[in-house]
PDB file of N, CA and C in Angstrom:
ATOM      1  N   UNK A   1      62.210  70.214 107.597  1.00  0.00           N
ATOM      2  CA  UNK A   1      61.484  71.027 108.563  1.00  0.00           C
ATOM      3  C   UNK A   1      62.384  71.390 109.739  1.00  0.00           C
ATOM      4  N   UNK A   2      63.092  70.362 110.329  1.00  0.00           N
ATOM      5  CA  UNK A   2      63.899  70.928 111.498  1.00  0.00           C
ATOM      6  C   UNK A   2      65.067  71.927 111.074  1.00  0.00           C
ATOM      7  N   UNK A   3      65.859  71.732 110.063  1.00  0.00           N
ATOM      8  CA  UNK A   3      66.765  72.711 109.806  1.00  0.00           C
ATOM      9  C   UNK A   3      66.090  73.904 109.278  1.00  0.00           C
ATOM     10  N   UNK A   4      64.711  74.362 108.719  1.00  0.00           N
ATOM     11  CA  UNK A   4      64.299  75.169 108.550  1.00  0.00           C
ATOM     12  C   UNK A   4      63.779  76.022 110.147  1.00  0.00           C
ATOM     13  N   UNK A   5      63.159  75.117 111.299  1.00  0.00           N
ATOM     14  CA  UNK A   5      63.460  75.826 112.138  1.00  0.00           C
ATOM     15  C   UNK A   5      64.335  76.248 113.217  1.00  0.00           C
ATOM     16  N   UNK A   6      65.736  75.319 113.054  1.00  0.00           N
ATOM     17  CA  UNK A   6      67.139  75.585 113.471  1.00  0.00           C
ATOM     18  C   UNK A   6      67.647  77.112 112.673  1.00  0.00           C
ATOM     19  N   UNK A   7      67.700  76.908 111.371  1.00  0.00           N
ATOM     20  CA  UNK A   7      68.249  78.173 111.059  1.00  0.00           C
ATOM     21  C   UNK A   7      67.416  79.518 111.499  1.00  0.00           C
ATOM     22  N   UNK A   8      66.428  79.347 110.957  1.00  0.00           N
ATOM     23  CA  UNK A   8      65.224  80.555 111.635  1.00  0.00           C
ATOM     24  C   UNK A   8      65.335  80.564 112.909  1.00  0.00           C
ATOM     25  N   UNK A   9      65.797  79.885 113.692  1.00  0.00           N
ATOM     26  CA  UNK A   9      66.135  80.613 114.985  1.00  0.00           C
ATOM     27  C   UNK A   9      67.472  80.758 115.283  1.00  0.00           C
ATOM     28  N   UNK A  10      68.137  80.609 114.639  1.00  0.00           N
ATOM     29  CA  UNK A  10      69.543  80.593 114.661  1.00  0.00           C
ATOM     30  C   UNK A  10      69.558  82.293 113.883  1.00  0.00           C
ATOM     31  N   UNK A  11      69.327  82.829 112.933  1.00  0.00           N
ATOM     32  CA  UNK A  11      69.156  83.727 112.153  1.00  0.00           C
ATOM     33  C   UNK A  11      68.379  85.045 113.236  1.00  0.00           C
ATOM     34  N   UNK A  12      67.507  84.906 113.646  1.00  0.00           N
ATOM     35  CA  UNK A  12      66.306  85.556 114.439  1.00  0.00           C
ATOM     36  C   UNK A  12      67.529  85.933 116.266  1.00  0.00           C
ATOM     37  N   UNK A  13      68.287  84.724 116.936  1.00  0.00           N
ATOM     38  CA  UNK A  13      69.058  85.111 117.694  1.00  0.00           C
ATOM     39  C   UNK A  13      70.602  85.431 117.313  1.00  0.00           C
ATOM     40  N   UNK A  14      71.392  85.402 116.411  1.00  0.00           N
ATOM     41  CA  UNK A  14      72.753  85.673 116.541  1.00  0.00           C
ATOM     42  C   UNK A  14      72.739  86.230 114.822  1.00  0.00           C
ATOM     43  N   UNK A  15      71.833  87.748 114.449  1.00  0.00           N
ATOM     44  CA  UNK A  15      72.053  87.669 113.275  1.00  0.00           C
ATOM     45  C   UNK A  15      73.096  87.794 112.527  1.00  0.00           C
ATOM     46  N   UNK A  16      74.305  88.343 113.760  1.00  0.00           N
ATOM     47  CA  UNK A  16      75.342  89.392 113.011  1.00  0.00           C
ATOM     48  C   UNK A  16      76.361  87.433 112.783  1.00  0.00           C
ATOM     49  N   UNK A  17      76.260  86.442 112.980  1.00  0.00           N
ATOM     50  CA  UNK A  17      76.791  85.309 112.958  1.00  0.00           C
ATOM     51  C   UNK A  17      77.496  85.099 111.033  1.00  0.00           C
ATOM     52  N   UNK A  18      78.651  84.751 110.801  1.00  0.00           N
ATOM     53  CA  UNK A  18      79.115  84.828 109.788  1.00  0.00           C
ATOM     54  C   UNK A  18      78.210  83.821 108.807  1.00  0.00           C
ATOM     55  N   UNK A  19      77.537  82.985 109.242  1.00  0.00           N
ATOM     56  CA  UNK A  19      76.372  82.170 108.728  1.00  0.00           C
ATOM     57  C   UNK A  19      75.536  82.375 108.278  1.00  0.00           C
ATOM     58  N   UNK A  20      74.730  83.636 108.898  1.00  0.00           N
ATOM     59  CA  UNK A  20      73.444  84.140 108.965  1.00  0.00           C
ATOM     60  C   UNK A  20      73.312  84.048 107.538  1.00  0.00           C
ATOM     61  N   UNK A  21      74.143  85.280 106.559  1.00  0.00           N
ATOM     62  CA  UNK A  21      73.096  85.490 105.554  1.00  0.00           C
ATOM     63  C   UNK A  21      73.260  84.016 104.451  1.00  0.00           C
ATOM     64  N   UNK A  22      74.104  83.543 104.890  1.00  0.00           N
ATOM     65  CA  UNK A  22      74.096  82.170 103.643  1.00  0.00           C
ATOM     66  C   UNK A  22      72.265  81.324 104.221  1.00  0.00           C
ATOM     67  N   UNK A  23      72.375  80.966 105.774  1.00  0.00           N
ATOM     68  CA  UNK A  23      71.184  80.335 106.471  1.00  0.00           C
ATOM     69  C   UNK A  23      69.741  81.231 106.031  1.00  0.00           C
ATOM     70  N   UNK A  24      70.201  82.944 105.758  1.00  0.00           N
ATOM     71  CA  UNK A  24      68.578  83.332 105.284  1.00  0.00           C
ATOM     72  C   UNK A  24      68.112  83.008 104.092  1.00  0.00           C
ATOM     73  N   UNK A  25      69.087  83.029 103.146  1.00  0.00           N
ATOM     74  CA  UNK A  25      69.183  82.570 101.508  1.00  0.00           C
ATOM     75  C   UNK A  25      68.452  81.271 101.340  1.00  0.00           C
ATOM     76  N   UNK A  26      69.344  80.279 101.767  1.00  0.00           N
ATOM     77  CA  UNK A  26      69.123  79.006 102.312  1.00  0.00           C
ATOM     78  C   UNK A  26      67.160  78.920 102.288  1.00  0.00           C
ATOM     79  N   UNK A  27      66.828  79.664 103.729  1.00  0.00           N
ATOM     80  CA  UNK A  27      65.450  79.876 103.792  1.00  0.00           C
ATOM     81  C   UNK A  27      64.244  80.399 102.990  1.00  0.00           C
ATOM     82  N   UNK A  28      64.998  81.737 102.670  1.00  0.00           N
ATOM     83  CA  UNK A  28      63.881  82.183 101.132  1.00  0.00           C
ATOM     84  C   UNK A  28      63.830  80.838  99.776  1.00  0.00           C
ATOM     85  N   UNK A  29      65.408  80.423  99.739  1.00  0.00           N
ATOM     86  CA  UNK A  29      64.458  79.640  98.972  1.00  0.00           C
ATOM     87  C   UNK A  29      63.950  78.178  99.151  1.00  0.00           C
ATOM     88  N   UNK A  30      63.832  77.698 100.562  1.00  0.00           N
ATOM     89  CA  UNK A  30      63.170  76.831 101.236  1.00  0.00           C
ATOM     90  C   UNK A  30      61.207  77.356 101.013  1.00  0.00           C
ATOM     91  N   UNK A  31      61.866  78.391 101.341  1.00  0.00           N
ATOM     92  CA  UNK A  31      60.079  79.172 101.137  1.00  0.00           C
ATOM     93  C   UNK A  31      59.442  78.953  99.932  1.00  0.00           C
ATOM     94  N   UNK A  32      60.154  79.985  98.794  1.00  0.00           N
ATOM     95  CA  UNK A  32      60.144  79.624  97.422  1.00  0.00           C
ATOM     96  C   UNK A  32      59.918  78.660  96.658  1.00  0.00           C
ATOM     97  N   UNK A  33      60.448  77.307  96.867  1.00  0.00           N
ATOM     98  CA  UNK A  33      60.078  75.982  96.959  1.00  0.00           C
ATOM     99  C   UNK A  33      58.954  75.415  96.859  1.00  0.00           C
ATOM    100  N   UNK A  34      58.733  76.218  98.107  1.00  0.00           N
ATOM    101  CA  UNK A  34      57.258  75.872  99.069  1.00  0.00           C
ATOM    102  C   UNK A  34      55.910  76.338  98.476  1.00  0.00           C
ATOM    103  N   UNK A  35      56.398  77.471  97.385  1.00  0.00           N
ATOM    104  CA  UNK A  35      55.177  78.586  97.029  1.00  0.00           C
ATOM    105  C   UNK A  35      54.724  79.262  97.789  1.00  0.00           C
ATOM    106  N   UNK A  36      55.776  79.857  99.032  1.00  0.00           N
ATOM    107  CA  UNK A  36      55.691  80.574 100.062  1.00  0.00           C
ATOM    108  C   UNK A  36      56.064  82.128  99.666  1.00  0.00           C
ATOM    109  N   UNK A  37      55.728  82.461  98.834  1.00  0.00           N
ATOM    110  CA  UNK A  37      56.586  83.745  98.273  1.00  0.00           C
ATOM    111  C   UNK A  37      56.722  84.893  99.432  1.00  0.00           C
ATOM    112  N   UNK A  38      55.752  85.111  99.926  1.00  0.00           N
ATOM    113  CA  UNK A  38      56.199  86.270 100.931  1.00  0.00           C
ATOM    114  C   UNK A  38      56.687  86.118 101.859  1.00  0.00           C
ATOM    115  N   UNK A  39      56.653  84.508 102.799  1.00  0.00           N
ATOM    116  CA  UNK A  39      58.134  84.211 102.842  1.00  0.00           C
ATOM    117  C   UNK A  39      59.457  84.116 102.986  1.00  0.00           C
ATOM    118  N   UNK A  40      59.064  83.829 101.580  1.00  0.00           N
ATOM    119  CA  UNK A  40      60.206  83.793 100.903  1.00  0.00           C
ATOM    120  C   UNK A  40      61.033  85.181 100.949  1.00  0.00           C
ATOM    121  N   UNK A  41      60.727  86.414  99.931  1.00  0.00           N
ATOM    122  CA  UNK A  41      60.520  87.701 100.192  1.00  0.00           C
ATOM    123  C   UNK A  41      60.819  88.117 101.848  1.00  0.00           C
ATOM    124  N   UNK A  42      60.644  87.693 102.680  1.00  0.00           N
ATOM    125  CA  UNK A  42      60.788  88.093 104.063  1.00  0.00           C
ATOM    126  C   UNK A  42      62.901  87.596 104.253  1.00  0.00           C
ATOM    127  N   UNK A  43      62.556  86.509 103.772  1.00  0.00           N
ATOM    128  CA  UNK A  43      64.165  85.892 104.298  1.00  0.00           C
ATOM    129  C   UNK A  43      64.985  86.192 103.000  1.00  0.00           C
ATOM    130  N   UNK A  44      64.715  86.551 101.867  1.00  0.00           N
ATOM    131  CA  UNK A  44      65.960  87.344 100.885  1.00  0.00           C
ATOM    132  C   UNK A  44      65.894  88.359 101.370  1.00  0.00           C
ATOM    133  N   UNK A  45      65.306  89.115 102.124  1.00  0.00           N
ATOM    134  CA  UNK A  45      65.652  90.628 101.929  1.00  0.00           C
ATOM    135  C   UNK A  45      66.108  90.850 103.492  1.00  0.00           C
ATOM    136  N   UNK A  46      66.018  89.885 104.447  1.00  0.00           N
ATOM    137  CA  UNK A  46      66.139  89.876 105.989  1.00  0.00           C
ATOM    138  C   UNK A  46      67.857  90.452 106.292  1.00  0.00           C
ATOM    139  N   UNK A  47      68.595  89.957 105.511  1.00  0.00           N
ATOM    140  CA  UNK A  47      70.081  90.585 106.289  1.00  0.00           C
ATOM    141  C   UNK A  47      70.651  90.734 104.921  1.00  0.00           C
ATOM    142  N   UNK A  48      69.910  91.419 104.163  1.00  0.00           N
ATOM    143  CA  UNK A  48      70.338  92.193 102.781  1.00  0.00           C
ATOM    144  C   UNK A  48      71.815  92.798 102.891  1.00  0.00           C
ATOM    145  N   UNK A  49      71.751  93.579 103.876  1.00  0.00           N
ATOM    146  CA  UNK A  49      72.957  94.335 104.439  1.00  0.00           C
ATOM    147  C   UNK A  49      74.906  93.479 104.465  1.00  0.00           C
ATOM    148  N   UNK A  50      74.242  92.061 104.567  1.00  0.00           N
ATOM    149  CA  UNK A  50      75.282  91.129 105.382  1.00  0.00           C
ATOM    150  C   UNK A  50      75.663  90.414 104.085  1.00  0.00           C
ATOM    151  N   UNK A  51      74.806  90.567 102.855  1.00  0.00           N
ATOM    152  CA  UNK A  51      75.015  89.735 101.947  1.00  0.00           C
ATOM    153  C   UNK A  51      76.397  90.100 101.109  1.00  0.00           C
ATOM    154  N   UNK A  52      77.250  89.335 100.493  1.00  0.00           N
ATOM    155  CA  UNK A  52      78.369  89.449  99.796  1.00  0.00           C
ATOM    156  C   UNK A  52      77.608  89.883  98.183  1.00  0.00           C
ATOM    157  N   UNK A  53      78.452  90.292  97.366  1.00  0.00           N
ATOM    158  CA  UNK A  53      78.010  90.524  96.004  1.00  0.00           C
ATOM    159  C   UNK A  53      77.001  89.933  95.550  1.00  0.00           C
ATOM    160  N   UNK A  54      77.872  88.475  95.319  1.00  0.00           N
ATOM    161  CA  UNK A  54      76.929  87.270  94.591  1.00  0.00           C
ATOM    162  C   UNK A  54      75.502  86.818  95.369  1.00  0.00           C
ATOM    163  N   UNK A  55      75.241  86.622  96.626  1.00  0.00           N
ATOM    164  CA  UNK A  55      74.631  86.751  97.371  1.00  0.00           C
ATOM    165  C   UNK A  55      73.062  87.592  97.356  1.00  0.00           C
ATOM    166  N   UNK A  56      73.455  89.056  97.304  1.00  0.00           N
ATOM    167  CA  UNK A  56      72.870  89.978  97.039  1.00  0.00           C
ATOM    168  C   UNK A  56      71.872  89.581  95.441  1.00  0.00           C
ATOM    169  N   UNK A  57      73.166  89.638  94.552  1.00  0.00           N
ATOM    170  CA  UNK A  57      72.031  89.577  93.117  1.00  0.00           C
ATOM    171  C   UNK A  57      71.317  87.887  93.693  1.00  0.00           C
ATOM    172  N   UNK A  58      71.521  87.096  93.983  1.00  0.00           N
ATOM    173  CA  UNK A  58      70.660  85.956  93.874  1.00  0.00           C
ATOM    174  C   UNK A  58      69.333  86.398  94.911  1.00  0.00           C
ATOM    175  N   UNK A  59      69.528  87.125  96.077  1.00  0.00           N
ATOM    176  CA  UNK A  59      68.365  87.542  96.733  1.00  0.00           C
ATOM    177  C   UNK A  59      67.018  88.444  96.030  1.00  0.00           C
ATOM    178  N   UNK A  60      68.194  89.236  94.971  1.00  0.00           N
ATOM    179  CA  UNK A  60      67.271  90.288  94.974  1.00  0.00           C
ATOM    180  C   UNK A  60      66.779  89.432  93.014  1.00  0.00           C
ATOM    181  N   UNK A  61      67.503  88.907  92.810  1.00  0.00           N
ATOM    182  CA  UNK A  61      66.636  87.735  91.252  1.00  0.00           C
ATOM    183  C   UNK A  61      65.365  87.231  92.334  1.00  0.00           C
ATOM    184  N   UNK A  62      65.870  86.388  92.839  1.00  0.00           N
ATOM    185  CA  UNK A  62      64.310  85.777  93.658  1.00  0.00           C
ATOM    186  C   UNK A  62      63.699  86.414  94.105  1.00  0.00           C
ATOM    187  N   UNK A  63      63.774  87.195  95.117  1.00  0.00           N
ATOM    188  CA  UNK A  63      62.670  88.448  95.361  1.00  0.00           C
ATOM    189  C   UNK A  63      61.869  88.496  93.975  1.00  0.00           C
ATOM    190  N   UNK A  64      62.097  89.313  93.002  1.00  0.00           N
ATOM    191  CA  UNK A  64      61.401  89.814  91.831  1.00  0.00           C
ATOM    192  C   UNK A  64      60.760  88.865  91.031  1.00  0.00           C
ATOM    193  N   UNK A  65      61.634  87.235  91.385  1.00  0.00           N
ATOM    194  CA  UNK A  65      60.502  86.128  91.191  1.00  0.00           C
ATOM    195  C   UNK A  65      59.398  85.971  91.878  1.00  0.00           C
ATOM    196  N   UNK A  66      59.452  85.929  92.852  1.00  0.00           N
ATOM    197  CA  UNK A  66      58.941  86.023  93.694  1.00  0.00           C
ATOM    198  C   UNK A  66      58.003  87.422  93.650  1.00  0.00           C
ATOM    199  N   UNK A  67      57.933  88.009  93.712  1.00  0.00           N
ATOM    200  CA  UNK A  67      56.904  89.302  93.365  1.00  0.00           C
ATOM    201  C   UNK A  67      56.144  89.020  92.356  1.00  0.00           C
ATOM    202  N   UNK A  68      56.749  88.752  91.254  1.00  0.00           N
ATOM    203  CA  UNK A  68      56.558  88.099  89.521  1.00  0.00           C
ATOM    204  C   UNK A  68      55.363  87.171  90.148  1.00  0.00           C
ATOM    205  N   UNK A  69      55.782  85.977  90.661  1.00  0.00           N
ATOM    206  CA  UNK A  69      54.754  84.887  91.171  1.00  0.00           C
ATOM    207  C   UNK A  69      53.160  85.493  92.216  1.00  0.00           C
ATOM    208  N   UNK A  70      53.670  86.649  92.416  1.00  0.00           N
ATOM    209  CA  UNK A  70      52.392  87.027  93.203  1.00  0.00           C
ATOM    210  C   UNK A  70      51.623  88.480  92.716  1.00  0.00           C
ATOM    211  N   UNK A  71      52.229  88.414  91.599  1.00  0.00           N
ATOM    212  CA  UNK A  71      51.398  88.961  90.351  1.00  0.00           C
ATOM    213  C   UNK A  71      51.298  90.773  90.557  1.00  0.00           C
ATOM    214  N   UNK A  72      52.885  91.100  91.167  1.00  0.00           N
ATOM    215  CA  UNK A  72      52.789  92.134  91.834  1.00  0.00           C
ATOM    216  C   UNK A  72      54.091  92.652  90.803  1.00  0.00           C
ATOM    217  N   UNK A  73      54.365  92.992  89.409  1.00  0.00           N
ATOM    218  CA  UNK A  73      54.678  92.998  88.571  1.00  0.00           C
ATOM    219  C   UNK A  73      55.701  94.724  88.859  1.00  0.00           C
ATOM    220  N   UNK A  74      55.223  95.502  89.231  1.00  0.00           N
ATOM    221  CA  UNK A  74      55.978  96.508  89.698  1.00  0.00           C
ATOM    222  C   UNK A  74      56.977  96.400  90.481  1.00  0.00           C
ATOM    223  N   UNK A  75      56.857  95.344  91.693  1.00  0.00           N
ATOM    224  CA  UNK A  75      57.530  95.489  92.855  1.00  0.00           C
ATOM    225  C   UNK A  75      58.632  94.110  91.754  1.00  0.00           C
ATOM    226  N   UNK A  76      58.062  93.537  91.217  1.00  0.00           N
ATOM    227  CA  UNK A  76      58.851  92.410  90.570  1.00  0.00           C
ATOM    228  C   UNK A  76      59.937  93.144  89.967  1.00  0.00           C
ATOM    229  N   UNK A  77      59.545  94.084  88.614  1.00  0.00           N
ATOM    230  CA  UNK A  77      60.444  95.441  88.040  1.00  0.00           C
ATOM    231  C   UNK A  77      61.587  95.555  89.083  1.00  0.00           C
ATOM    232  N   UNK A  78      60.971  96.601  89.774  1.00  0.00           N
ATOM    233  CA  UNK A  78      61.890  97.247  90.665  1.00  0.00           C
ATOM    234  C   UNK A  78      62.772  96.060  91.410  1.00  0.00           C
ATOM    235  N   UNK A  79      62.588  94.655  91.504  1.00  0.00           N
ATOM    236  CA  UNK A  79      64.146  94.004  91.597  1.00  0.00           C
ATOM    237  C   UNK A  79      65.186  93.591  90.776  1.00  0.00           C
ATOM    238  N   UNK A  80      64.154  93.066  89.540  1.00  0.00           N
ATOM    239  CA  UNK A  80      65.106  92.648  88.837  1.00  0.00           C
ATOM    240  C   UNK A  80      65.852  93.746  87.844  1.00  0.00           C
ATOM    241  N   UNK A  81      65.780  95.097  87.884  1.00  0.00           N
ATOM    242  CA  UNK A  81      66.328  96.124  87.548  1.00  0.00           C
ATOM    243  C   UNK A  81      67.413  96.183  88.808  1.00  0.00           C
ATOM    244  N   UNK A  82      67.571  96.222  89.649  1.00  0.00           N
ATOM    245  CA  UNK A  82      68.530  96.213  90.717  1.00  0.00           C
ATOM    246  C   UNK A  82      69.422  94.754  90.173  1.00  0.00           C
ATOM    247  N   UNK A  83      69.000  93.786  89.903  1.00  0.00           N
ATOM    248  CA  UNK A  83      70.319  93.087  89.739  1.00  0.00           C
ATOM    249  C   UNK A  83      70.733  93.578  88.381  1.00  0.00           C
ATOM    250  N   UNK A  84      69.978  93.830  87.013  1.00  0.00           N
ATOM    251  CA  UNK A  84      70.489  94.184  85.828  1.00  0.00           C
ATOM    252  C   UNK A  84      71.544  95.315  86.082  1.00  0.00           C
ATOM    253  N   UNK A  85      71.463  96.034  86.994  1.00  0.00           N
ATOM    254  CA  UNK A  85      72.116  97.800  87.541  1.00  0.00           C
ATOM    255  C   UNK A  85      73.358  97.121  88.289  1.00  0.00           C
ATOM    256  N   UNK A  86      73.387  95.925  88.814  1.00  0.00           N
ATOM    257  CA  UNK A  86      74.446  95.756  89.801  1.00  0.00           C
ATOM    258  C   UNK A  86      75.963  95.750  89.296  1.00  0.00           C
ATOM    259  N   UNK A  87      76.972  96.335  89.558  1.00  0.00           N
ATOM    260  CA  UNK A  87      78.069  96.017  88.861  1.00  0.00           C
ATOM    261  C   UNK A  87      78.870  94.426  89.096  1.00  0.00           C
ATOM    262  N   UNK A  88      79.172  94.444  88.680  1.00  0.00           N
ATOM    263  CA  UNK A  88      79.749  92.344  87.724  1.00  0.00           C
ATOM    264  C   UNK A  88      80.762  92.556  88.926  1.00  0.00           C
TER     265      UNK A  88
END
């Protein structure tokens, strides 16, 4: 619980921090875990921008689990087609 709300505020004040997007990852799937999917969903997709390759496809796999889990099967599609599309 405390490092979940250390990073979330650590993330929320210094996003551009070379940390950030490993600490949001970190969090979605703290969420995920949790059966927090939206969430979850909130902190994979939060500094999408900042994410490195590998990074990216693991955000956007969980996302679409995560969608998958909340029975929202379209929005699920539309991620895990983004990592199948991603180049290696």
């Amino acid at each position: 619980k405390v490092y979940v709300e250390d990073f979330s505020r650590a993330v929320k004040m210094e996003p551009k921090l070379p940390q950030a997007a490993s600490m949001a990852l970190i969090l979605g799937e703290t969420y995920f875990e949790k059966e927090q999917y939206k969430e979850s969903i909130a902190w994979y997709q939060k500094l999408k921008n900042q994410y490195d390759p590998h990074q990216k496809s693991i955000a956007d796999f969980k996302t679409g689990w995560s969608w998958l889990l909340l029975k929202e099967e379209k929005n699920a599609q539309f991620y895990f087609l983004r990592v199948a599309n991603q180049t290696p």
